[in-house]
C-alpha atoms as a PDB file:
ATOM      1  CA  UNK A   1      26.887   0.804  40.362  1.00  0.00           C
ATOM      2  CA  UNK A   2      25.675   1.074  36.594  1.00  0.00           C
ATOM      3  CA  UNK A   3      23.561   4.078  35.546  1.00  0.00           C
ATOM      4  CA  UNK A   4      20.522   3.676  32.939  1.00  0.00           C
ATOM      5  CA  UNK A   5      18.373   5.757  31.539  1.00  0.00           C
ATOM      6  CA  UNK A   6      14.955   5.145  30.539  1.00  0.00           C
ATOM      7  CA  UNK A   7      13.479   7.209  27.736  1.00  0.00           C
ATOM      8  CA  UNK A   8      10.138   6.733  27.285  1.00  0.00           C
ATOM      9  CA  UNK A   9       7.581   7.712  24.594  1.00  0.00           C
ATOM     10  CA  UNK A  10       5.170   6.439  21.627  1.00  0.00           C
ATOM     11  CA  UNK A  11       7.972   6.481  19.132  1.00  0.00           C
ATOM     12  CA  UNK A  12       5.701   6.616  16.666  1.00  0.00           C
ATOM     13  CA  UNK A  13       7.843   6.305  14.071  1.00  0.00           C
ATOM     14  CA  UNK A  14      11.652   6.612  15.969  1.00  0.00           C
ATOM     15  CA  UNK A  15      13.457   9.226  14.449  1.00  0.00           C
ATOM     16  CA  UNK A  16      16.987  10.359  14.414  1.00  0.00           C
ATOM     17  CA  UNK A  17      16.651  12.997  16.895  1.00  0.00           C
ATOM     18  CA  UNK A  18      15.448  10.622  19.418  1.00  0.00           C
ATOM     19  CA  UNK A  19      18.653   8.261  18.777  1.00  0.00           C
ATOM     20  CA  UNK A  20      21.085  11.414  19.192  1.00  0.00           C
ATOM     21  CA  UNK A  21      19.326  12.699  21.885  1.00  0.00           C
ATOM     22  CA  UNK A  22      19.733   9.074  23.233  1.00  0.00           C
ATOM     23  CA  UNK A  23      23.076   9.131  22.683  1.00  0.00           C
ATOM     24  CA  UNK A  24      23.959  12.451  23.905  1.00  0.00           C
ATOM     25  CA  UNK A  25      22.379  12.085  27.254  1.00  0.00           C
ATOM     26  CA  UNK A  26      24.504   8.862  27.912  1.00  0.00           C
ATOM     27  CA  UNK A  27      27.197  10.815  27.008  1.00  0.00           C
ATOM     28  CA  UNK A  28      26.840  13.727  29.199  1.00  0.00           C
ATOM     29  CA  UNK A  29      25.684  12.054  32.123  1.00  0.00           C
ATOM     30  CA  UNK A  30      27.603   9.370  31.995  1.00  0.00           C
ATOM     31  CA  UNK A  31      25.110   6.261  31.537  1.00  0.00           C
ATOM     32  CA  UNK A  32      26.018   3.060  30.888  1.00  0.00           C
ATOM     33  CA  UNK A  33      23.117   2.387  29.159  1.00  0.00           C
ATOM     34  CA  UNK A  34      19.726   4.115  27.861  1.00  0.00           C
ATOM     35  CA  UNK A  35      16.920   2.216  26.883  1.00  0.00           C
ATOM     36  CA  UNK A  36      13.886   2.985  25.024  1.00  0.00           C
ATOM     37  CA  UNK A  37      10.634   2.194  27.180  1.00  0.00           C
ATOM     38  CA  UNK A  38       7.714   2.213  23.888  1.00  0.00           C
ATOM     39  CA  UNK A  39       3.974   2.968  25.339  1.00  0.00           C
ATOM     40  CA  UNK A  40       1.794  -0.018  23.994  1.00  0.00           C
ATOM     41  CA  UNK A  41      -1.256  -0.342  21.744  1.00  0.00           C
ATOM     42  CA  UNK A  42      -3.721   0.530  24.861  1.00  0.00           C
ATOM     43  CA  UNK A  43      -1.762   3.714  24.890  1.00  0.00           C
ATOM     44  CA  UNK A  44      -4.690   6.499  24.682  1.00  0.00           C
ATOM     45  CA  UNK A  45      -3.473   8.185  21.265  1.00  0.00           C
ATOM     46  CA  UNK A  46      -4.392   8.843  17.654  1.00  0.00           C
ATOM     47  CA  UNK A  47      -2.477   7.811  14.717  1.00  0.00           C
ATOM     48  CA  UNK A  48      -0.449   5.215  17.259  1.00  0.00           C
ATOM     49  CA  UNK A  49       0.481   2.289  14.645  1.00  0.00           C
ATOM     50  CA  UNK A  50       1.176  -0.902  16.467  1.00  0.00           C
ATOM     51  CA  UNK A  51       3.658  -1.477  19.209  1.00  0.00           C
ATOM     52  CA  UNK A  52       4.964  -4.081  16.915  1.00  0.00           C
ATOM     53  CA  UNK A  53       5.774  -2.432  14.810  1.00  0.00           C
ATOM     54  CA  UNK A  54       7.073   0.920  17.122  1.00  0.00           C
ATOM     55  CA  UNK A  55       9.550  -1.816  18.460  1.00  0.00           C
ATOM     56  CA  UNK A  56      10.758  -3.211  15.417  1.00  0.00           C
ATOM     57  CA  UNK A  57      11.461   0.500  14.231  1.00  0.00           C
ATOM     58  CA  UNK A  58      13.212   1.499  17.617  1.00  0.00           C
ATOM     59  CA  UNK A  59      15.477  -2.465  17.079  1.00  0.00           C
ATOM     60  CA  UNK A  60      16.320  -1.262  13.801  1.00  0.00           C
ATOM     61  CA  UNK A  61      17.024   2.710  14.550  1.00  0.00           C
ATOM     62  CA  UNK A  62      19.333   1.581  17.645  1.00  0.00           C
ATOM     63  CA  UNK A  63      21.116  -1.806  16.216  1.00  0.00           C
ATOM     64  CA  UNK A  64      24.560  -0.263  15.590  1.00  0.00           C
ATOM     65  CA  UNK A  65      24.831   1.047  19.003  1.00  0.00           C
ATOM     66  CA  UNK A  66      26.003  -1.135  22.013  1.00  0.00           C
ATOM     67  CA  UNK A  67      24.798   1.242  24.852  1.00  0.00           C
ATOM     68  CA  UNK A  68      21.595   1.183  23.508  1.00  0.00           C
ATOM     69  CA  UNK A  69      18.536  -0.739  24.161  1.00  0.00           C
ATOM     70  CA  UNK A  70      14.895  -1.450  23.426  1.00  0.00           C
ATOM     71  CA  UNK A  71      12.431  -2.597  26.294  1.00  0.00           C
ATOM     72  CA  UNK A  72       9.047  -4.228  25.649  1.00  0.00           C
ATOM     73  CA  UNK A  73       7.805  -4.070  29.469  1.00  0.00           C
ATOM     74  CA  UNK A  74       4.924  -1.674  28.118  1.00  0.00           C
ATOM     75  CA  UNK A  75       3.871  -4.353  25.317  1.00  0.00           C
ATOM     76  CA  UNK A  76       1.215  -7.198  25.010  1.00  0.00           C
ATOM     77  CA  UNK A  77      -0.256  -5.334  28.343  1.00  0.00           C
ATOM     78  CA  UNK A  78      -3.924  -5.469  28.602  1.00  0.00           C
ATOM     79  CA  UNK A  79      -4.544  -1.904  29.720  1.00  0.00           C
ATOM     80  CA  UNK A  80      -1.977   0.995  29.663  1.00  0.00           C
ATOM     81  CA  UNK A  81       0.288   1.200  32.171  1.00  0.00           C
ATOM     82  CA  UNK A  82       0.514   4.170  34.489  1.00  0.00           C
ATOM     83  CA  UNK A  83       3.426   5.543  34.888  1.00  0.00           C
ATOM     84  CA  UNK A  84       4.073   4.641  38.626  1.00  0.00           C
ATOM     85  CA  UNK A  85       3.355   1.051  37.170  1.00  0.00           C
ATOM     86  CA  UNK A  86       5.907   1.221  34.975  1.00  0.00           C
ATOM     87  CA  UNK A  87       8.520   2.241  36.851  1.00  0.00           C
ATOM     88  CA  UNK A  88       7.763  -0.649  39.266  1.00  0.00           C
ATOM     89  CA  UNK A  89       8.060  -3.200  36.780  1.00  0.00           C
ATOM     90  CA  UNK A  90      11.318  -1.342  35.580  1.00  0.00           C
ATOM     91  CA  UNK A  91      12.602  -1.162  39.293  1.00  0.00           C
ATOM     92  CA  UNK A  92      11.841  -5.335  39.617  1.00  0.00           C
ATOM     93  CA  UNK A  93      13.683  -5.800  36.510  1.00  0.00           C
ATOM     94  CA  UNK A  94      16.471  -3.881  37.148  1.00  0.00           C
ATOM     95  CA  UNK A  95      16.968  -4.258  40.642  1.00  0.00           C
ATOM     96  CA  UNK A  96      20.942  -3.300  41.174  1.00  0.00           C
ATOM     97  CA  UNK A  97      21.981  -0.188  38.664  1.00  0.00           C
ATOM     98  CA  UNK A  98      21.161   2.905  40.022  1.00  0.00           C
ATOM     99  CA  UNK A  99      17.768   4.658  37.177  1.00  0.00           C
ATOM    100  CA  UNK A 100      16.672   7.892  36.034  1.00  0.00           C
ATOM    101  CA  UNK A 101      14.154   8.378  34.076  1.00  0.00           C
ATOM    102  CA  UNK A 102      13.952  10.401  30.886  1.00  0.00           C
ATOM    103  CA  UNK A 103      11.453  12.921  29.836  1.00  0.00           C
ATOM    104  CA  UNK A 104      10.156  15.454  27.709  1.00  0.00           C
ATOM    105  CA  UNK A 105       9.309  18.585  30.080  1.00  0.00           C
ATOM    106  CA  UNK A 106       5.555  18.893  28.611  1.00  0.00           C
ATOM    107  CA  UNK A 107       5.415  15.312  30.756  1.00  0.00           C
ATOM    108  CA  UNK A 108       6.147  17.139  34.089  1.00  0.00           C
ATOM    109  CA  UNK A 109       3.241  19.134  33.596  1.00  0.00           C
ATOM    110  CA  UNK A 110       1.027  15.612  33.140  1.00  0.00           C
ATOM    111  CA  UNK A 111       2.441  14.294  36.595  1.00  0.00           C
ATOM    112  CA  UNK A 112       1.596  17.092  38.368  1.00  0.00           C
ATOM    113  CA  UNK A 113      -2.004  15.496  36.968  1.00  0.00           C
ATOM    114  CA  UNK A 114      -1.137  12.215  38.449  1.00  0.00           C
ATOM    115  CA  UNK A 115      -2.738  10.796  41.483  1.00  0.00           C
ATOM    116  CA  UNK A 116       0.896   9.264  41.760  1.00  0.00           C
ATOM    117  CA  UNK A 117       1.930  12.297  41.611  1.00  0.00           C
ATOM    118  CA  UNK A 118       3.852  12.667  45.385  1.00  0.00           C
ATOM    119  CA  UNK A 119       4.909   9.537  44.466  1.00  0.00           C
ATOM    120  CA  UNK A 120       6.728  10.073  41.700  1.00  0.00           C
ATOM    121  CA  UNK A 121       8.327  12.728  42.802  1.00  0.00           C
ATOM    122  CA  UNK A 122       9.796  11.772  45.609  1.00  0.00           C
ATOM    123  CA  UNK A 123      10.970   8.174  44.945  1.00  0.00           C
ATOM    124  CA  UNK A 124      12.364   8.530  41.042  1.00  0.00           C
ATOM    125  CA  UNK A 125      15.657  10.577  39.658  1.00  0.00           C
ATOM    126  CA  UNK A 126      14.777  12.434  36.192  1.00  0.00           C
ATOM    127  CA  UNK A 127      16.398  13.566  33.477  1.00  0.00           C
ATOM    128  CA  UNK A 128      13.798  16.519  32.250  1.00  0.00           C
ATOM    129  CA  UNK A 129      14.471  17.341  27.835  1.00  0.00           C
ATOM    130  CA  UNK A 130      14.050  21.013  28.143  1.00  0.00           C
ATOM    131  CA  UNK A 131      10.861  22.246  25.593  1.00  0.00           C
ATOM    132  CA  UNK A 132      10.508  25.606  24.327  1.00  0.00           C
ATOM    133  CA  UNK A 133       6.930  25.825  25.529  1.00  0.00           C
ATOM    134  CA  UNK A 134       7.921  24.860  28.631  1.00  0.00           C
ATOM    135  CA  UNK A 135      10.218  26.485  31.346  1.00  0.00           C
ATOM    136  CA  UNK A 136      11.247  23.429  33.311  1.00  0.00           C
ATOM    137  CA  UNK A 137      13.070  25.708  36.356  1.00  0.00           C
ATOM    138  CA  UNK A 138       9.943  27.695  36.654  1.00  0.00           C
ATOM    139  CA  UNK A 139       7.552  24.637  36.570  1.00  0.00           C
ATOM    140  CA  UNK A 140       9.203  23.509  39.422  1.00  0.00           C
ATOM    141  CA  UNK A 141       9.842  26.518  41.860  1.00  0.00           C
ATOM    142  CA  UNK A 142       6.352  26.958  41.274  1.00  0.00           C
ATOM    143  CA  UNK A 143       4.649  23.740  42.580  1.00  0.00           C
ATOM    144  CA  UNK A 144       5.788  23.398  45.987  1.00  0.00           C
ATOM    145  CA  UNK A 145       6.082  19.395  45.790  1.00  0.00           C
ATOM    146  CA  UNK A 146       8.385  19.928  42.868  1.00  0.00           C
ATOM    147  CA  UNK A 147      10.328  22.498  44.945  1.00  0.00           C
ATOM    148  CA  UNK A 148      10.985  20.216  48.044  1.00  0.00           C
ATOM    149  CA  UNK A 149      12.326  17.621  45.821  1.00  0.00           C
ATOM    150  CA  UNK A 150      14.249  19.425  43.103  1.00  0.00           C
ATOM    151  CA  UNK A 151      16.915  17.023  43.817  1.00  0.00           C
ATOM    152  CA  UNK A 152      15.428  14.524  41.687  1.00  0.00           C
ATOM    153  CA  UNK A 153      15.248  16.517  38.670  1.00  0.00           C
ATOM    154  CA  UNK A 154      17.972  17.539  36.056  1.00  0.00           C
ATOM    155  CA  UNK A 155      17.404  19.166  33.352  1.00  0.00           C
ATOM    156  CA  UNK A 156      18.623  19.113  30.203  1.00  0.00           C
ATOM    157  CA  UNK A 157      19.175  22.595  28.272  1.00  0.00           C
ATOM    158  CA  UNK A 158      20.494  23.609  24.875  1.00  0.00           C
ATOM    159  CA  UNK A 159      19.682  20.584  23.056  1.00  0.00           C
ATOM    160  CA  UNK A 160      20.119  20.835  19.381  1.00  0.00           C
ATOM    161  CA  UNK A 161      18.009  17.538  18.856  1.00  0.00           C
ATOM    162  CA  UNK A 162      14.234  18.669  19.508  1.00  0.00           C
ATOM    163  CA  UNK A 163      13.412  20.227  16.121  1.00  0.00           C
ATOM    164  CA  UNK A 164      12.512  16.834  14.827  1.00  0.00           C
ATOM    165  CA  UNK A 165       9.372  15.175  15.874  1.00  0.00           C
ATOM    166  CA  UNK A 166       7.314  12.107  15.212  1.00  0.00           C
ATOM    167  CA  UNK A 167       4.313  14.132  13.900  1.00  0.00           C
ATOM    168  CA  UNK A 168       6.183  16.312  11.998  1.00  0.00           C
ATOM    169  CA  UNK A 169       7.643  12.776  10.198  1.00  0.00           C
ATOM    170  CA  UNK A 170       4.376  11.385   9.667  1.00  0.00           C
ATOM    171  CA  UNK A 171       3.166  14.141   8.218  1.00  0.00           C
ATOM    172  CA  UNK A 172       6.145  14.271   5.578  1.00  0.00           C
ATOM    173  CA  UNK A 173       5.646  10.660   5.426  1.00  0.00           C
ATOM    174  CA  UNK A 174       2.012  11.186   4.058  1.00  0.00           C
ATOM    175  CA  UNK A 175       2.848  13.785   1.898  1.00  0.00           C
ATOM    176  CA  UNK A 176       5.507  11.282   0.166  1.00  0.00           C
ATOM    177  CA  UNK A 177       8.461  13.896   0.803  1.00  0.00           C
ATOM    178  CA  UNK A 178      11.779  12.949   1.555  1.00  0.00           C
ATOM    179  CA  UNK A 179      12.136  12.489   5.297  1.00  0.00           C
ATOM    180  CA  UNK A 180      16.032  10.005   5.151  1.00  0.00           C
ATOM    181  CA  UNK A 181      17.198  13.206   7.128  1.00  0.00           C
ATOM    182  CA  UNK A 182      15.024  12.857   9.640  1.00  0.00           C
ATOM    183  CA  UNK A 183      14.325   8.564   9.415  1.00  0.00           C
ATOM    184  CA  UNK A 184      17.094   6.161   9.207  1.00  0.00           C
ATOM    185  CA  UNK A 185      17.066   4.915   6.291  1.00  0.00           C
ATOM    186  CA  UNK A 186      16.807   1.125   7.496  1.00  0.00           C
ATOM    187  CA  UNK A 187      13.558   2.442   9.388  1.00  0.00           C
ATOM    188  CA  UNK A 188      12.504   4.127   6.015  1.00  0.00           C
ATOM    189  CA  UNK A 189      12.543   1.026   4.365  1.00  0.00           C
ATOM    190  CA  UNK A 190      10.665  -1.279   6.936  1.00  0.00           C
ATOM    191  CA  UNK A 191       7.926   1.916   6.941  1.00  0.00           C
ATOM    192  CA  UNK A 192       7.338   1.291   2.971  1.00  0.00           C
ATOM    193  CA  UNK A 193       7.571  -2.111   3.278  1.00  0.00           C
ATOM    194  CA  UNK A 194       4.691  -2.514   5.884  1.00  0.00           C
ATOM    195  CA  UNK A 195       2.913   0.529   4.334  1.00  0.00           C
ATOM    196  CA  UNK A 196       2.807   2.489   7.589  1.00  0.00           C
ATOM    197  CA  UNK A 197       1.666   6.162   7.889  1.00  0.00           C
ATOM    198  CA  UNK A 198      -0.038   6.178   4.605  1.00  0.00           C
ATOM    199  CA  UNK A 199      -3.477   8.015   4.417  1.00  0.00           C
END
């Protein structure tokens, strides 16, 4: 059976980190694919530009690689999709490869929020990006739902990708400063040429 990964996120704009972290995870777990799960416009956050456009970054950042792919079940939606819905509409779709489901560790703090949250746990495999403001081994031994099914998480330590973040691109995008080690260039140019992330 195939293994994918689903990463999702704003992407808001895609940057290199999240395409080597992409590519890293398939690596070390042995994926056959990953593929990046965009939130849409009804997605609750400031500064989001449109998921248009968040795709057409993420098709550009991602075009050279085969075992990469870009998913636009989130899109054209007309509310924001919880996560539980989400992963149903990813479990339809992809009925016969076997999932897990990518985070950043900050998010297993917001499912513990969730009224899905038993859910979630129980019936979904994760891959958890460790965070420096978060202890993901700690988060779990302490919430006993997390505990009983620890199976279902792995986490992912000593990455070297997580410096670079969207906000901290947007912000160097504003400022004008050079950001082509942080954006593909390809990306760069579609950004300027649709005038994104200017004040």
């Amino acid at each position: 059976m195939e293994k994918y990964g689903f990463f999702g996120g704003s992407f808001n704009p895609v940057t290199k980190a999240h395409v080597e972290l992409a590519k890293e995870i398939t690596n070390k777990y042995k994926l056959d694919k990953v593929i990046f799960v965009p939130v849409g416009d009804k997605y609750n956050k400031m500064g989001l530009v449109s998921e248009k456009h968040r795709y057409n970054m993420l098709k550009i950042a991602i075009c050279k690689y085969d075992n990469l792919e870009v998913s636009n079940i989130e899109l054209n939606q007309e509310k924001n999709l919880t996560t539980l819905e989400a992963f149903n509409i990813i479990e339809e779709k992809y009925p016969n490869v076997q999932k897990f489901y990518i985070m950043g560790a900050d998010n297993v703090n917001k499912m513990i929020l969730s009224s899905d949250f038993e859910t979630l746990v129980k019936n979904y495999k994760y891959i958890i990006i460790e965070r420096d403001t978060v202890n993901s081994k700690e988060l779990i031994r302490s919430n006993n739902e997390l505990r009983k099914n620890e199976q279902n998480f792995t986490i992912m330590e000593n990455i070297k990708h997580t410096e670079t973040s969207s906000t901290k691109a947007r912000e160097e995008l504003q400022k004008d400063n050079g950001v082509s080690d942080v954006i593909d260039e390809n990306v760069l140019d579609y950004i300027r040429i649709n005038k994104l992330y200017t004040k």
